[in-house]
N, C-alpha and C. Protein backbone atom coordinates (compact mmCIF):
# COMPACT_ATOMS: atom_id res chain seq x y z
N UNK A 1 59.09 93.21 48.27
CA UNK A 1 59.95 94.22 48.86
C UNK A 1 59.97 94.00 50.37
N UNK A 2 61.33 93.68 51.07
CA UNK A 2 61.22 93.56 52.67
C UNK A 2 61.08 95.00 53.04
N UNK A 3 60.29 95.05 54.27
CA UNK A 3 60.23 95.76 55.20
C UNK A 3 61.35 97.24 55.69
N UNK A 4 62.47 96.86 55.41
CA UNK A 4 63.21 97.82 55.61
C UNK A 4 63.47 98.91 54.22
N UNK A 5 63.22 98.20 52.81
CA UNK A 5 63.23 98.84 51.93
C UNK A 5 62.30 99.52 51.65
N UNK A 6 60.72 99.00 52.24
CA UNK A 6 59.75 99.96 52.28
C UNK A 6 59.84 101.10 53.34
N UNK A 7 60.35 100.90 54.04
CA UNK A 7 60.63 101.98 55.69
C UNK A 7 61.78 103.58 54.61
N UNK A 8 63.07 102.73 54.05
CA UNK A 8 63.86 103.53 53.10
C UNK A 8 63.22 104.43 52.59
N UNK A 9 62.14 103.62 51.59
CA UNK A 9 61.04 104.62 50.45
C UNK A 9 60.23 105.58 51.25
N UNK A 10 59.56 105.20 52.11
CA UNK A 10 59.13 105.79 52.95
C UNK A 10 59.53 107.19 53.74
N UNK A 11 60.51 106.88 54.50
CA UNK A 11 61.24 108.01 54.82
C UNK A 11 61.82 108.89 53.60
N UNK A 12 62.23 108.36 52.54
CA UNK A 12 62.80 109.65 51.54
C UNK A 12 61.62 110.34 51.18
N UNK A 13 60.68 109.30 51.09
CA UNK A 13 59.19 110.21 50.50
C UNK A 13 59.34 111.77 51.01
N UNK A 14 59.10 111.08 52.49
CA UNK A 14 58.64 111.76 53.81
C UNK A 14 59.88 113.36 54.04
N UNK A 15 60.77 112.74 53.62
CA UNK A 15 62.01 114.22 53.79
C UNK A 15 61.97 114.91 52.63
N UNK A 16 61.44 114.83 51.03
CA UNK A 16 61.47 115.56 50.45
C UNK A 16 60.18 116.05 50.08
N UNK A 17 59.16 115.76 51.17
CA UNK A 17 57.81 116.56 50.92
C UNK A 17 58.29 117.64 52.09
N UNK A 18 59.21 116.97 53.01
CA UNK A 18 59.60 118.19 54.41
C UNK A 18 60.28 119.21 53.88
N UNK A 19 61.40 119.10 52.70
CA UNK A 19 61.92 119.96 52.40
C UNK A 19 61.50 120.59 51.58
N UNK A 20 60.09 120.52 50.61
CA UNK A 20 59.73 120.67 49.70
C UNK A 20 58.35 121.92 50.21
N UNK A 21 58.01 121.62 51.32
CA UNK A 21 56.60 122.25 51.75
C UNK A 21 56.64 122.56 52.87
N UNK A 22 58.12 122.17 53.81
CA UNK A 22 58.49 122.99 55.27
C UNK A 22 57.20 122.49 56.15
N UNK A 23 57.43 122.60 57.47
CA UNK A 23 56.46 122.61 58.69
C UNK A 23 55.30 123.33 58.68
N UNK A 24 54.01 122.81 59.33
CA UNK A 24 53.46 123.74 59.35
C UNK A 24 51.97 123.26 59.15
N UNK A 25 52.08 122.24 58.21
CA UNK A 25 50.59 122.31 57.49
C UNK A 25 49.93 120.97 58.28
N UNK A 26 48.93 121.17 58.20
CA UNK A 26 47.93 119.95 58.85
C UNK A 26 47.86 118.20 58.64
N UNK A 27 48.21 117.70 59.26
CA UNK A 27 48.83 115.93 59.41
C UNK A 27 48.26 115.32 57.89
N UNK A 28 46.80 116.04 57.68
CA UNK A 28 45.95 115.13 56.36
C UNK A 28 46.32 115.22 54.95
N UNK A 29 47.02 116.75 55.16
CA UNK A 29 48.02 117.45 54.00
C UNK A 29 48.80 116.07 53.41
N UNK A 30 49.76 116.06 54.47
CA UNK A 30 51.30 115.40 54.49
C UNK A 30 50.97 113.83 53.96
N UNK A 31 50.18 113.57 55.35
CA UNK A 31 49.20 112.21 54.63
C UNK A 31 48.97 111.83 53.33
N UNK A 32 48.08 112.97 52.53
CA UNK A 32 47.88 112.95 51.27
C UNK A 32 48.71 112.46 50.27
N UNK A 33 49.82 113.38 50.78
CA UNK A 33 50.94 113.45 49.51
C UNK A 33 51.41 112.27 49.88
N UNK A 34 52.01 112.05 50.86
CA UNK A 34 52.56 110.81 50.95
C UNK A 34 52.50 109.41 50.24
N UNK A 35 51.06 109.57 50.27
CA UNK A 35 50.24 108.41 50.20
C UNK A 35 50.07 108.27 48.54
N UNK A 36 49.97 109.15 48.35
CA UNK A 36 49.84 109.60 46.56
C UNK A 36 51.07 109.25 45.56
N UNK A 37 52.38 109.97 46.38
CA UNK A 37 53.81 109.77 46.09
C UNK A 37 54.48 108.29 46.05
N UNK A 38 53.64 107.53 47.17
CA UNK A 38 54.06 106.43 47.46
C UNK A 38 53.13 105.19 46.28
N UNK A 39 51.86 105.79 46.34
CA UNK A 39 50.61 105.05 45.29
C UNK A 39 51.80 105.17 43.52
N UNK A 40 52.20 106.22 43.65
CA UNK A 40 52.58 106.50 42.16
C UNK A 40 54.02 105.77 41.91
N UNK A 41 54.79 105.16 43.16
CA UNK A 41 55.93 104.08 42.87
C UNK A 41 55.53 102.83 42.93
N UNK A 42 54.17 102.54 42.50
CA UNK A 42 54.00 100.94 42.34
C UNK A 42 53.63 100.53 43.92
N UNK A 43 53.62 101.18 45.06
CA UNK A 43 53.65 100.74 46.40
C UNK A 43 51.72 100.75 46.48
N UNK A 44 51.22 99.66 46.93
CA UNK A 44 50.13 99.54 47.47
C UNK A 44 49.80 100.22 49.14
N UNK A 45 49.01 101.36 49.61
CA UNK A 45 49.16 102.52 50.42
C UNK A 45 47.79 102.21 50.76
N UNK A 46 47.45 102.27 52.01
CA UNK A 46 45.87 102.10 52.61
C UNK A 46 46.05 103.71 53.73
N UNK A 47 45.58 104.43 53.71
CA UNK A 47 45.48 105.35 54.48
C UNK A 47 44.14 105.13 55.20
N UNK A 48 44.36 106.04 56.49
CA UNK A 48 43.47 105.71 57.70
C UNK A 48 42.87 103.80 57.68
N UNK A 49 43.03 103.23 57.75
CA UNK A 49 42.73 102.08 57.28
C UNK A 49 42.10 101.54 59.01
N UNK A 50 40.82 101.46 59.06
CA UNK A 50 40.56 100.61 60.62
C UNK A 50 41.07 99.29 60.25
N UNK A 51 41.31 99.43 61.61
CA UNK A 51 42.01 98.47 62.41
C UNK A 51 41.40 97.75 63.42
N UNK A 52 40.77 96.47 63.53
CA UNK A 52 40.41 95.04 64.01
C UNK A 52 41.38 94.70 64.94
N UNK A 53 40.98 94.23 66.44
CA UNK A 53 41.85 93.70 66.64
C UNK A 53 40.80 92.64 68.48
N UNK A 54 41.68 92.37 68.79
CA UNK A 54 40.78 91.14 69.69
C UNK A 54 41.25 91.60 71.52
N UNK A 55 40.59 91.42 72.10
CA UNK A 55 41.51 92.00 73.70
C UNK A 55 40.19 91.27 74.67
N UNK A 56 40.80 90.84 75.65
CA UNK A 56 39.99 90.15 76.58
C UNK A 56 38.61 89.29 75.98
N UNK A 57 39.17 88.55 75.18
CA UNK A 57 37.75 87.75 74.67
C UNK A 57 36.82 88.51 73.53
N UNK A 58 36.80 90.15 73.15
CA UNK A 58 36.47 90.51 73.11
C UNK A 58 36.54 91.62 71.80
N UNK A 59 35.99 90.84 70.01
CA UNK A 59 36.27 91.90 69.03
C UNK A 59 35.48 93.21 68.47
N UNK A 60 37.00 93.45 68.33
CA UNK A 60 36.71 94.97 68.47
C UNK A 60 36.52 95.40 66.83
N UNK A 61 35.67 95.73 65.74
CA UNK A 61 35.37 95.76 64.36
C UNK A 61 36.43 97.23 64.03
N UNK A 62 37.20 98.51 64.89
CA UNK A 62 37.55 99.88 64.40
C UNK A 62 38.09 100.33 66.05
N UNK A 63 39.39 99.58 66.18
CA UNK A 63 39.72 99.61 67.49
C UNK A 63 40.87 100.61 67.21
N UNK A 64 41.54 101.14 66.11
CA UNK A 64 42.00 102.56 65.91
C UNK A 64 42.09 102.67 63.97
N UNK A 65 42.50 103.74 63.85
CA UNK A 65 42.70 103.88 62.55
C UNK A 65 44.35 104.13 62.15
N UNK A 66 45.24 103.39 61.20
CA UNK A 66 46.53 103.57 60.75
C UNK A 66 47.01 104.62 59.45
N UNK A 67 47.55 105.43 60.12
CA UNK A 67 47.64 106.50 59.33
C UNK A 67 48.08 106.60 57.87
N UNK A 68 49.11 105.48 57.72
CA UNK A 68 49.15 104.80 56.24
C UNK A 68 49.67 103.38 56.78
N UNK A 69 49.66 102.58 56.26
CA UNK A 69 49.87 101.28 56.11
C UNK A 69 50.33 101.10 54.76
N UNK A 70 51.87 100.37 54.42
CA UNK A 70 52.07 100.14 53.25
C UNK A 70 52.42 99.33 53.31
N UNK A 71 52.25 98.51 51.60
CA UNK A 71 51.65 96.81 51.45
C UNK A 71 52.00 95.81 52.39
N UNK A 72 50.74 96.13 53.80
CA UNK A 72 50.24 95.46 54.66
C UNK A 72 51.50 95.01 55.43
N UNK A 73 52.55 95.98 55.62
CA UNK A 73 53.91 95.58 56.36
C UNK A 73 54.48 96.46 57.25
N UNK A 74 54.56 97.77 56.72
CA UNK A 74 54.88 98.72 57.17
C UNK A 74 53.97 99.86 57.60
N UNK A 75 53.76 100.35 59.11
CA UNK A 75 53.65 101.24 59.57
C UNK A 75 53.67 102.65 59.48
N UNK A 76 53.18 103.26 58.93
CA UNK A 76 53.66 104.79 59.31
C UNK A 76 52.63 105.99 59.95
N UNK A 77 53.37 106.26 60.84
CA UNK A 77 52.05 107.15 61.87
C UNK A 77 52.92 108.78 61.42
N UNK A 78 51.44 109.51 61.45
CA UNK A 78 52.22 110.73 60.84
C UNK A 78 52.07 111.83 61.86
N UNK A 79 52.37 112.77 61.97
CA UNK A 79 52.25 114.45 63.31
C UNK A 79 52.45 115.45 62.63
N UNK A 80 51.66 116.14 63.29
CA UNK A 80 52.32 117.68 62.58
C UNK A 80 51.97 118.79 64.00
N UNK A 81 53.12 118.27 64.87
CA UNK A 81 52.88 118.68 65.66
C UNK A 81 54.74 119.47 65.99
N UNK A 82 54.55 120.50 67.29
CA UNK A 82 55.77 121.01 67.56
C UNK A 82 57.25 120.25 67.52
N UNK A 83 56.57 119.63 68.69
CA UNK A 83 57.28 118.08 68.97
C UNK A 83 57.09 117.14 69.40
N UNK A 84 58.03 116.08 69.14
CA UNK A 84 57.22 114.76 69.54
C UNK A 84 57.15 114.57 71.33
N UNK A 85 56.06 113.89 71.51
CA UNK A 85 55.91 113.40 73.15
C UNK A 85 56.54 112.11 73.03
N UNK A 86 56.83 111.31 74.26
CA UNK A 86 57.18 109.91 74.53
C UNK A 86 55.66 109.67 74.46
N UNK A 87 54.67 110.00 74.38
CA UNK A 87 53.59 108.46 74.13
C UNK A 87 53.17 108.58 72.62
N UNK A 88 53.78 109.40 71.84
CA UNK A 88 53.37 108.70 70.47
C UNK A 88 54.71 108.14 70.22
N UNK A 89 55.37 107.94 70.24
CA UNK A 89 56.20 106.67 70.15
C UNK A 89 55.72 105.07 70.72
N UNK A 90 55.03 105.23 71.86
CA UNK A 90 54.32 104.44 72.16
C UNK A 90 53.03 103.92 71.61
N UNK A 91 52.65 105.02 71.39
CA UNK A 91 51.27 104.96 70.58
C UNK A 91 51.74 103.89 69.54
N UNK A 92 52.55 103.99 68.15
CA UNK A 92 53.40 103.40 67.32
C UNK A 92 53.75 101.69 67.87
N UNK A 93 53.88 101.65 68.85
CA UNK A 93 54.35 100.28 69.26
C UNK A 93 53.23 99.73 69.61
N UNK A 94 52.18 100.34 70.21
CA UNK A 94 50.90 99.85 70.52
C UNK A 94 50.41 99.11 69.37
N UNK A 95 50.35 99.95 68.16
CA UNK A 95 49.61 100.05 67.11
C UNK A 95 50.72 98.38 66.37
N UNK A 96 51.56 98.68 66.31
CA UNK A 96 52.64 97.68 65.66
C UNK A 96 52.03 96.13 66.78
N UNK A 97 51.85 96.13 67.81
CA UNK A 97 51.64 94.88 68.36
C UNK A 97 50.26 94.43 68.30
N UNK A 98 49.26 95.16 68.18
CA UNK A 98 47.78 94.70 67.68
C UNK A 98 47.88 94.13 66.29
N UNK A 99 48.80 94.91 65.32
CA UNK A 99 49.14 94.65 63.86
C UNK A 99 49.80 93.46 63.78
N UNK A 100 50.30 93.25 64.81
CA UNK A 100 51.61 91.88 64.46
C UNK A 100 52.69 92.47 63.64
N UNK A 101 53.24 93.97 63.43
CA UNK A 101 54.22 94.22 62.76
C UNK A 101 55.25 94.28 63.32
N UNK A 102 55.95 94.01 62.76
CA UNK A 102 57.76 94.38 63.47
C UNK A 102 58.30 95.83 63.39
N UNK A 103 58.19 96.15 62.40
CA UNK A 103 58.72 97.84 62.44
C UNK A 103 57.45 98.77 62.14
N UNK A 104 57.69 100.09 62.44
CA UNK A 104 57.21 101.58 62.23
C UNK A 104 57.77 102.18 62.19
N UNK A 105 57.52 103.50 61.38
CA UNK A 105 58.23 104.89 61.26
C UNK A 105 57.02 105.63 61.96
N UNK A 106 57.55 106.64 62.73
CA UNK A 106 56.64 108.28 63.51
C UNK A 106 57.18 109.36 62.78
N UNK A 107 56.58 109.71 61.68
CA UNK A 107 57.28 111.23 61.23
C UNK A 107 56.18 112.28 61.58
N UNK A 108 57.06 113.17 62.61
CA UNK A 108 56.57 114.61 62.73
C UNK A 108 56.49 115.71 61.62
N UNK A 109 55.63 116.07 61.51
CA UNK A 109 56.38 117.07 59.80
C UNK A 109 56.32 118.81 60.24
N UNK A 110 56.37 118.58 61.83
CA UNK A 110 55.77 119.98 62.62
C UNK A 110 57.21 120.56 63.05
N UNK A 111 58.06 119.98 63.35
CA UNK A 111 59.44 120.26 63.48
C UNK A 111 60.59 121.14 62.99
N UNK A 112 61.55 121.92 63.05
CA UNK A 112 61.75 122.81 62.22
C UNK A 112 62.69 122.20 61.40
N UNK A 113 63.34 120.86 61.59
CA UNK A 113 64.28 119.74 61.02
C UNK A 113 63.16 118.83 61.08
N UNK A 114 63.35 117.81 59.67
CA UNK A 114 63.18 116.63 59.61
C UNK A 114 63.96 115.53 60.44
N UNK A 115 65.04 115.68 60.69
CA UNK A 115 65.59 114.25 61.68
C UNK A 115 64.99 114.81 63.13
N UNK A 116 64.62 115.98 63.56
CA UNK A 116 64.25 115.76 64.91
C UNK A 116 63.03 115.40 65.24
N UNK A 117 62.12 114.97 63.68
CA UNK A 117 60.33 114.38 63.93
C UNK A 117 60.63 113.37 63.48
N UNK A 118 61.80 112.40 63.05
CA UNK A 118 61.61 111.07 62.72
C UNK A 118 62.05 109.96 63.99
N UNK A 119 61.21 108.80 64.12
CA UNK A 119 61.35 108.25 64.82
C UNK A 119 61.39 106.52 64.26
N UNK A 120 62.16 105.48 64.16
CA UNK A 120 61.87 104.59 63.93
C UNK A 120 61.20 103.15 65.48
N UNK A 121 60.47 102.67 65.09
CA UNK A 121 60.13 101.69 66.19
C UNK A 121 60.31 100.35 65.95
N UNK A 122 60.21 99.75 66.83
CA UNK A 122 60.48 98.66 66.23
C UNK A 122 59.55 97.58 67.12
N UNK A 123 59.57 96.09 67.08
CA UNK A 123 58.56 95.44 67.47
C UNK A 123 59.01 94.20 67.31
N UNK A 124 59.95 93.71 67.92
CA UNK A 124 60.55 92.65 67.98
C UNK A 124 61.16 92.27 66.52
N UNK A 125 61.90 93.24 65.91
CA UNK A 125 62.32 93.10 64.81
C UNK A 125 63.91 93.22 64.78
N UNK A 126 64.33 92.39 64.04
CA UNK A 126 65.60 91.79 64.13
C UNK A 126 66.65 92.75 62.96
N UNK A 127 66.72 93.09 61.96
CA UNK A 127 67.17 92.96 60.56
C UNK A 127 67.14 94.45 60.67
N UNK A 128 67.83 95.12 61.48
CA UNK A 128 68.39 96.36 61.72
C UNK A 128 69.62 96.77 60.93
N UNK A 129 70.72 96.10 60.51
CA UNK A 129 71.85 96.09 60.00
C UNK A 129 71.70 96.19 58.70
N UNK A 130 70.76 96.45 57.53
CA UNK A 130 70.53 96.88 56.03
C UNK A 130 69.98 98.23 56.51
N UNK A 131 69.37 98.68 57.56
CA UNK A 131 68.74 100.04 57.80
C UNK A 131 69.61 100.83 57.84
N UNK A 132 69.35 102.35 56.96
CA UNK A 132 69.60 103.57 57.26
C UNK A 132 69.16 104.64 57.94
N UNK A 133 68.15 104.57 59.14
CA UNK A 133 67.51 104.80 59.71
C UNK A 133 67.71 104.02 61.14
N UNK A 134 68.69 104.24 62.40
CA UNK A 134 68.86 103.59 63.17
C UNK A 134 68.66 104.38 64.65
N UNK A 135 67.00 104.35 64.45
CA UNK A 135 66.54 105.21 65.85
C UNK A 135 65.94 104.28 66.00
N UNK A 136 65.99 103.84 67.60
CA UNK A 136 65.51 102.41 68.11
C UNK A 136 64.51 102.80 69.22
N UNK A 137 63.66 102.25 69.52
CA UNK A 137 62.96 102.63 70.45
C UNK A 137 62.46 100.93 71.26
């Protein structure tokens, strides 16, 4: 499955647990289900998963944790917060360039709309034009 079709699955997951259970509840909640919803379509799902990565000579064994990771391609950082800041979008790109990934999704689930906590990122990724999801960062 490329990358953008997992980002697809992903995000629908993600909007009908929003519409299903509304704003409000705590990031580990959303996490859960997600991760469960996504485990139960055949998708291989690593939640909190440390993260390895190398910087000035220097490895690091749990240099952050990824909020889900799905089959080892796709990104997804989760919030359940009011609204989003400009540095977790960043945060997301950070996380995507230690990973070597090309894309991420940021879903807020704290929002009183789902499109105003979704965020897509990207990371030197090309293959934008099959996406339904065209928030660029």
């Amino acid at each position: 499955m490329d990358v953008e079709t997992l980002a697809r699955n992903a995000v629908d997951c993600a909007y009908k647990i929003h519409c299903e259970l509304g704003p409000g509840l705590l990031k580990s909640v959303y996490e859960a289900i997600m991760a469960k919803r996504l485990s139960l379509k055949g998708l291989r799902v690593e939640r909190q998963k440390a993260v390895a990565f190398k910087f000035d000579n220097i490895d690091f064994d749990e240099g952050f944790r990824a909020d889900l990771l799905i089959e080892n391609r796709l990104l997804v950082e989760l919030k359940s917060v009011e609204r989003l800041a400009p540095v977790h979008g960043k945060q997301v790109l950070t996380y995507l360039r230690l990973l070597e990934l090309p894309l991420g999704i940021l879903l807020n689930f704290g929002g009183a709309t789902f499109k105003e906590g979704i965020r897509r990122i990207v990371n030197n990724h090309v293959d934008v034009g099959s996406s339904r999801l065209r928030i660029h960062r």
